[in-house]
Protein backbone atom coordinates (compact mmCIF):
# COMPACT_ATOMS: atom_id res chain seq x y z
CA UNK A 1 19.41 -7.91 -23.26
CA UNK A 2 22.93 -8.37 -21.55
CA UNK A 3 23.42 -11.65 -22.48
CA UNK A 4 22.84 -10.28 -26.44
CA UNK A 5 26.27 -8.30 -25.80
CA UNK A 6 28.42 -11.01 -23.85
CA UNK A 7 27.30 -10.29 -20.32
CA UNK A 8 25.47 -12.33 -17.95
CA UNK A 9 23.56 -11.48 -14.61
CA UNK A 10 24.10 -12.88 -11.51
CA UNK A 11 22.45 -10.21 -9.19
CA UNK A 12 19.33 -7.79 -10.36
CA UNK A 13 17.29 -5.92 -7.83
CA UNK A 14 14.72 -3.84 -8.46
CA UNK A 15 15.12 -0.38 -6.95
CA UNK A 16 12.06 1.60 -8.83
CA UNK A 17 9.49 1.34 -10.66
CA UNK A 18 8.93 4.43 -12.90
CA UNK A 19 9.36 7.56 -11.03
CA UNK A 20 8.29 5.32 -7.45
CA UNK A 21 11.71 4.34 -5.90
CA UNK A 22 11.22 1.44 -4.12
CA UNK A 23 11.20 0.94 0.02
CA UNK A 24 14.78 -1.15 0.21
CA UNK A 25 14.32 -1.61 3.89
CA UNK A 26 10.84 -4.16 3.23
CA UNK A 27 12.31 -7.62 3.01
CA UNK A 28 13.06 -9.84 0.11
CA UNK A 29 9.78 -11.60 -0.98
CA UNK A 30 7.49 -9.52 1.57
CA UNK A 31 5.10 -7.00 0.21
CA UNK A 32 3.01 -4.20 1.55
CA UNK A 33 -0.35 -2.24 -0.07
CA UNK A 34 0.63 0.79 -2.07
CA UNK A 35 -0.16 4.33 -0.54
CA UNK A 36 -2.57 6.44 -2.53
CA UNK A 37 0.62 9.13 -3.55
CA UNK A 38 2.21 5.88 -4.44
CA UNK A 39 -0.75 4.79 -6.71
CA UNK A 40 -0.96 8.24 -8.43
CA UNK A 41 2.97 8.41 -9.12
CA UNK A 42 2.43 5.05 -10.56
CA UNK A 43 0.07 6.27 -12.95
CA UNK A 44 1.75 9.39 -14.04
CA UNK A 45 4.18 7.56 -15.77
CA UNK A 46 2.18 6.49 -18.39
């Protein structure tokens, strides 16, 4: 998509998915189980 209008991208991180913002204190490449509020927002935005 950026590259189709001259830009490249060096960086990306993904802050949110959907409405669910992210935790941006969990490490990069760790991972942790989804709450059950995080689960439902996750499928409200369908």
């Amino acid at each position: 998509m950026c590259l189709k209008v001259g830009k490249e991208v060096t960086y990306l991180k993904r802050i949110a998915i959907g409405k669910l913002q992210l935790d941006e204190k969990l490490p990069v490449g760790s991972y942790r189980l989804l709450t059950d509020e995080e689960i439902e927002i996750l499928k409200s935005n369908e």
